[in-house]
N, C-alpha and C. Protein backbone atom coordinates (compact mmCIF):
# COMPACT_ATOMS: atom_id res chain seq x y z
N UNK A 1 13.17 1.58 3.86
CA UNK A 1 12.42 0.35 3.81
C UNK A 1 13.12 -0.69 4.67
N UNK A 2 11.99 -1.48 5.52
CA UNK A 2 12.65 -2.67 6.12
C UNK A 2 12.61 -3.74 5.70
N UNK A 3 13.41 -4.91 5.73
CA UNK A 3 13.35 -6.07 5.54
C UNK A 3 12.60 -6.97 6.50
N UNK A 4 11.25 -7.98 6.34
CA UNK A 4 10.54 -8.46 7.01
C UNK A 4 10.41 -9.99 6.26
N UNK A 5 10.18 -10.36 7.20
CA UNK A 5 9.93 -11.96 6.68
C UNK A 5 8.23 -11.86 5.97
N UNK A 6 7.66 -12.80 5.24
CA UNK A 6 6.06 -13.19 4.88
C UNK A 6 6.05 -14.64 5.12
N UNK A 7 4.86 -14.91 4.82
CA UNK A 7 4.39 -16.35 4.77
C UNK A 7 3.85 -16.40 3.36
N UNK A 8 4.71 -16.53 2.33
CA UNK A 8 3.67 -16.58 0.83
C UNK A 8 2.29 -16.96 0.98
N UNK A 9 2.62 -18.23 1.50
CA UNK A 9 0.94 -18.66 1.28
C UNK A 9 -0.36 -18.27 2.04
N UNK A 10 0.03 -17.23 2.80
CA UNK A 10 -1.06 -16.12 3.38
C UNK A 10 -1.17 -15.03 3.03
N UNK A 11 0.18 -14.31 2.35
CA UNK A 11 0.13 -13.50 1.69
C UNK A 11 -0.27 -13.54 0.33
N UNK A 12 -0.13 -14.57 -0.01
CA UNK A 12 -1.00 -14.70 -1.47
C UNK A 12 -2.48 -15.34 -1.52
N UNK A 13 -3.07 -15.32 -0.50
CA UNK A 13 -4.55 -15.33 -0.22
C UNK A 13 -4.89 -14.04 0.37
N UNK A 14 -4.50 -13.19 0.60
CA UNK A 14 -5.09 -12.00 0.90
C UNK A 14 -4.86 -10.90 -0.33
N UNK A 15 -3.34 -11.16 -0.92
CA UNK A 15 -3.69 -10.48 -2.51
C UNK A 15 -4.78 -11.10 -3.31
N UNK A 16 -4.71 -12.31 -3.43
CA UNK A 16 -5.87 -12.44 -4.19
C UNK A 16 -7.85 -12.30 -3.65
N UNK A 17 -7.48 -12.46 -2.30
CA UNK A 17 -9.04 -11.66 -2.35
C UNK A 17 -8.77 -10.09 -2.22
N UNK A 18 -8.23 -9.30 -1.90
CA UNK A 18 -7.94 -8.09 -1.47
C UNK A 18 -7.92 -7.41 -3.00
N UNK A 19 -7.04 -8.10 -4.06
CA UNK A 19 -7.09 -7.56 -5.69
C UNK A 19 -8.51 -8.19 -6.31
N UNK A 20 -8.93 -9.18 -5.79
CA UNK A 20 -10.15 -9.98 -6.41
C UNK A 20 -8.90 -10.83 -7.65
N UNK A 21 -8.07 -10.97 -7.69
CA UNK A 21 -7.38 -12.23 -8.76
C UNK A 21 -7.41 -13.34 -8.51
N UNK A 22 -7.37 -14.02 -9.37
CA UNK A 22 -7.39 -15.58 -9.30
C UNK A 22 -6.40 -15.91 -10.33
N UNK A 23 -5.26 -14.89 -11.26
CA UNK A 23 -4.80 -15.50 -11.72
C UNK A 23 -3.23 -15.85 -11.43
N UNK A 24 -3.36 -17.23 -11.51
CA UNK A 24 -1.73 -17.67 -10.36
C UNK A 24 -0.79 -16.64 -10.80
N UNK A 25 -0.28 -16.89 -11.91
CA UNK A 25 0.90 -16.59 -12.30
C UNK A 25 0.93 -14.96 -12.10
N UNK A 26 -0.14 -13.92 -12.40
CA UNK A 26 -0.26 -12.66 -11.97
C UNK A 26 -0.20 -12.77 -10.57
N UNK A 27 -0.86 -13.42 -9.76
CA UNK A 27 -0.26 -13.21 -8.10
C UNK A 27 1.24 -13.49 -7.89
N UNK A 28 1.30 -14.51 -8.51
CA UNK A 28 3.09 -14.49 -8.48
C UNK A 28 3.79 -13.59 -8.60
N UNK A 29 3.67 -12.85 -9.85
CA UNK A 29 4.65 -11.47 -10.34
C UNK A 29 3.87 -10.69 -9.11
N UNK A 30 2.71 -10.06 -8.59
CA UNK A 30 2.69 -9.41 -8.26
C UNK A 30 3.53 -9.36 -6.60
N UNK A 31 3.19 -10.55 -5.80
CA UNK A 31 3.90 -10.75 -4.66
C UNK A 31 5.15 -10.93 -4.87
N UNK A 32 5.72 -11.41 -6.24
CA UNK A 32 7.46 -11.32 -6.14
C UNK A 32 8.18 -9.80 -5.99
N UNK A 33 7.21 -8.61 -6.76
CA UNK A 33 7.58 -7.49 -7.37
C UNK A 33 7.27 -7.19 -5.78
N UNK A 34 6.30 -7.10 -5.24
CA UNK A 34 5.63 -5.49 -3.73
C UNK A 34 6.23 -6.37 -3.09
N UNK A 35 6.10 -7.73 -2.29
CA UNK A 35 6.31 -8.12 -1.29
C UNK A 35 7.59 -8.88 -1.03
N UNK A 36 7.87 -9.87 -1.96
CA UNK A 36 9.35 -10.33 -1.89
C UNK A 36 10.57 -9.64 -2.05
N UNK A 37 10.49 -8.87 -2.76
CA UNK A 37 11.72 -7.83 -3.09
C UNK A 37 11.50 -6.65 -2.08
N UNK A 38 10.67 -6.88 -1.38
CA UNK A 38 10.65 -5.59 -0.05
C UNK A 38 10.55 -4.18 -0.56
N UNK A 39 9.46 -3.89 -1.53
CA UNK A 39 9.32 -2.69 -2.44
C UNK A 39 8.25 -1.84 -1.66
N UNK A 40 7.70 -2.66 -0.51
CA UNK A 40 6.42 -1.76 0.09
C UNK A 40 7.44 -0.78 1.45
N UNK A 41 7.03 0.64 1.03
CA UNK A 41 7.99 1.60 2.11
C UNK A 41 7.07 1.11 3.46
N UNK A 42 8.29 1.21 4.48
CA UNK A 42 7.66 0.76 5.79
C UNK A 42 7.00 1.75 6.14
N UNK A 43 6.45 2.45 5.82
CA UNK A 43 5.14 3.75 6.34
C UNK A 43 5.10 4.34 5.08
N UNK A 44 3.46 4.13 4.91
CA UNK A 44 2.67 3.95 3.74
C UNK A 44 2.13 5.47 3.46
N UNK A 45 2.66 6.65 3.55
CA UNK A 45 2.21 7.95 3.44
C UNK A 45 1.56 7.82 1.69
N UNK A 46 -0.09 8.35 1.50
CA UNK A 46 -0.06 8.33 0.45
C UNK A 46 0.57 9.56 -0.68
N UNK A 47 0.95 9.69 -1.67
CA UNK A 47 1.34 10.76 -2.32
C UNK A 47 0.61 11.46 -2.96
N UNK A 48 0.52 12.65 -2.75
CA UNK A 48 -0.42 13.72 -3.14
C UNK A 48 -0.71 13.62 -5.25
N UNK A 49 0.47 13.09 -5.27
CA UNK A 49 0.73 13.04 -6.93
C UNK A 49 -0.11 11.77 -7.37
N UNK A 50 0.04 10.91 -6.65
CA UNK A 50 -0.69 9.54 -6.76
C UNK A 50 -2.02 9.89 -7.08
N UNK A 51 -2.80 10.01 -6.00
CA UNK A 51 -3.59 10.77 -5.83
C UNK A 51 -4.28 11.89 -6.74
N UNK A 52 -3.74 12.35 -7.60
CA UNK A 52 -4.11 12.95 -8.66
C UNK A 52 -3.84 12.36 -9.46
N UNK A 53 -3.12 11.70 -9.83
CA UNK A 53 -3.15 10.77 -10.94
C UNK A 53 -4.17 9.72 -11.31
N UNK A 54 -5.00 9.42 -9.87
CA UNK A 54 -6.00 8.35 -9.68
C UNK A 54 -7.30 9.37 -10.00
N UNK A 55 -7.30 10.28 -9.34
CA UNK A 55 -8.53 11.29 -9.96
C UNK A 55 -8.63 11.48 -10.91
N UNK A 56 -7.20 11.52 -11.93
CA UNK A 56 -7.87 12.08 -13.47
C UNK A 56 -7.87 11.26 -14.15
N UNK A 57 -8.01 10.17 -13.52
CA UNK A 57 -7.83 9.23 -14.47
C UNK A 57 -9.99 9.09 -14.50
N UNK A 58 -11.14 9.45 -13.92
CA UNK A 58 -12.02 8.97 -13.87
C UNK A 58 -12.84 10.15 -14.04
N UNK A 59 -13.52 10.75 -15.05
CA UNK A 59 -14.47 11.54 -15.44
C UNK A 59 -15.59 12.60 -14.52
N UNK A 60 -15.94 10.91 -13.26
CA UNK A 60 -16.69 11.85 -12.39
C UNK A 60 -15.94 12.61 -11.66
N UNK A 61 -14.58 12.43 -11.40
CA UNK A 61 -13.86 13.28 -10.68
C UNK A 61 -13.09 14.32 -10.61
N UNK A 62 -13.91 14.96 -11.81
CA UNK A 62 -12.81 15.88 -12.67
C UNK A 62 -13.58 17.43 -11.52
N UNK A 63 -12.29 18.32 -11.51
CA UNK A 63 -12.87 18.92 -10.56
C UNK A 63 -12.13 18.67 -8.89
N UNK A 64 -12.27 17.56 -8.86
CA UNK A 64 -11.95 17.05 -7.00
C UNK A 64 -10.75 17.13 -6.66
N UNK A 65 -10.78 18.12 -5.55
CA UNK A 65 -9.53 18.44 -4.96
C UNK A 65 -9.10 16.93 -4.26
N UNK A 66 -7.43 16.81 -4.06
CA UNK A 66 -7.06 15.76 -3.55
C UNK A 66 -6.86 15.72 -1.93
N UNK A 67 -7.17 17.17 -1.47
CA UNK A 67 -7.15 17.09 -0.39
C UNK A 67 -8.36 16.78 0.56
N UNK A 68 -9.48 16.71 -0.38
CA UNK A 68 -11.10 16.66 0.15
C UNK A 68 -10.83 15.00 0.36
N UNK A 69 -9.65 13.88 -0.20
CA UNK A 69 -9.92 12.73 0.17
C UNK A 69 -8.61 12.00 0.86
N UNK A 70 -8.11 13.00 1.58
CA UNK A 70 -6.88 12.62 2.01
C UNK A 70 -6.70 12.99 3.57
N UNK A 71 -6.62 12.71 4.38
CA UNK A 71 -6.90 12.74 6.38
C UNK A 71 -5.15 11.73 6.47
N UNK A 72 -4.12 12.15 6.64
CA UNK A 72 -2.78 12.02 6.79
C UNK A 72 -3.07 11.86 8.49
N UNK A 73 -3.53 12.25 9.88
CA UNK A 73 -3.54 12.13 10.84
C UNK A 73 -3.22 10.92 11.59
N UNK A 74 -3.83 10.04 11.20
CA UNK A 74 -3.75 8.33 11.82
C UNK A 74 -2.14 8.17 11.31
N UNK A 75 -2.28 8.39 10.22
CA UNK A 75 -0.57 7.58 10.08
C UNK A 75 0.62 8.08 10.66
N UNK A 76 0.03 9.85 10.59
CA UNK A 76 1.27 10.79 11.19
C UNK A 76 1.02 10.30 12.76
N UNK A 77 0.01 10.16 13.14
CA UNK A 77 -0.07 9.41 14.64
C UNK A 77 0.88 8.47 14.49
N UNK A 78 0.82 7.31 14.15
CA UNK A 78 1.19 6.20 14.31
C UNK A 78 2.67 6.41 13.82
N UNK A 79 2.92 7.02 13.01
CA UNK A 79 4.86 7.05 12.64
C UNK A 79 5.26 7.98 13.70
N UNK A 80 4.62 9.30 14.30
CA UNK A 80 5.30 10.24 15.44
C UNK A 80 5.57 9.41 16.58
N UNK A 81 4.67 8.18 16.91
CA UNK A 81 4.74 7.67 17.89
C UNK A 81 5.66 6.64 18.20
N UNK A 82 6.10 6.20 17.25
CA UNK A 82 7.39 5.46 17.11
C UNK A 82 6.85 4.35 16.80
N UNK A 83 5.63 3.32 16.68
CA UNK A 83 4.73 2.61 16.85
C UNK A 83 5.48 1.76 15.29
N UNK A 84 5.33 2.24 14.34
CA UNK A 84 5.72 1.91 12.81
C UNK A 84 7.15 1.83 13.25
N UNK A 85 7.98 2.30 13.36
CA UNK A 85 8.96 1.53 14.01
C UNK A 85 9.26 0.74 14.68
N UNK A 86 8.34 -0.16 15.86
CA UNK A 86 8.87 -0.84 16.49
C UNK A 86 7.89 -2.36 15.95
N UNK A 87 7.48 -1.93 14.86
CA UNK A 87 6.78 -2.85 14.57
C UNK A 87 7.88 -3.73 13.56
N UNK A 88 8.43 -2.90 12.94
CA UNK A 88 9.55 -4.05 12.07
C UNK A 88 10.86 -4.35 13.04
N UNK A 89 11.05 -4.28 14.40
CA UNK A 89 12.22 -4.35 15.36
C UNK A 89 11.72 -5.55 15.87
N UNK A 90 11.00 -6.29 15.21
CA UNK A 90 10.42 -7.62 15.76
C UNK A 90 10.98 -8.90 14.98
């Protein structure tokens, strides 16, 4: 993980439309916890486990393979290319 600067107060207008919250003090914890403490990995690979964990959690999806909703290509593009790297060298 890299260390990056934010702008709270843009970053906490895009969590809150992006989560749909409006409630302060929950945007607070949430941008102190992912974004201030630098908890988001600098390349966002999703986890196959995640991913099943989000499927069973919902009835209609019982059954659904995790690979029928998962296309890894763009990102493996973008991290092979060095691109995600030179983006936090800024």
């Amino acid at each position: 993980m890299h260390r990056f600067k934010t702008d709270r107060e843009t970053s906490m207008r895009v969590l809150a439309k992006t989560l749909a919250l409006s409630d302060k003090e929950l945007l607070d914890r949430t941008y102190d916890g992912a974004i201030a403490e630098h908890k988001l990995p600098t390349k966002q690979y999703p986890t196959l486990e995640g991913l099943k964990t989000i499927l069973a959690s919902d009835p209609k999806a019982k059954g659904a393979k995790v690979e029928d909703f998962v296309d890894l290509r763009f990102i493996k593009e973008l991290d092979e290319s060095g691109y995600i790297e030179k983006l936090y060298k800024r």
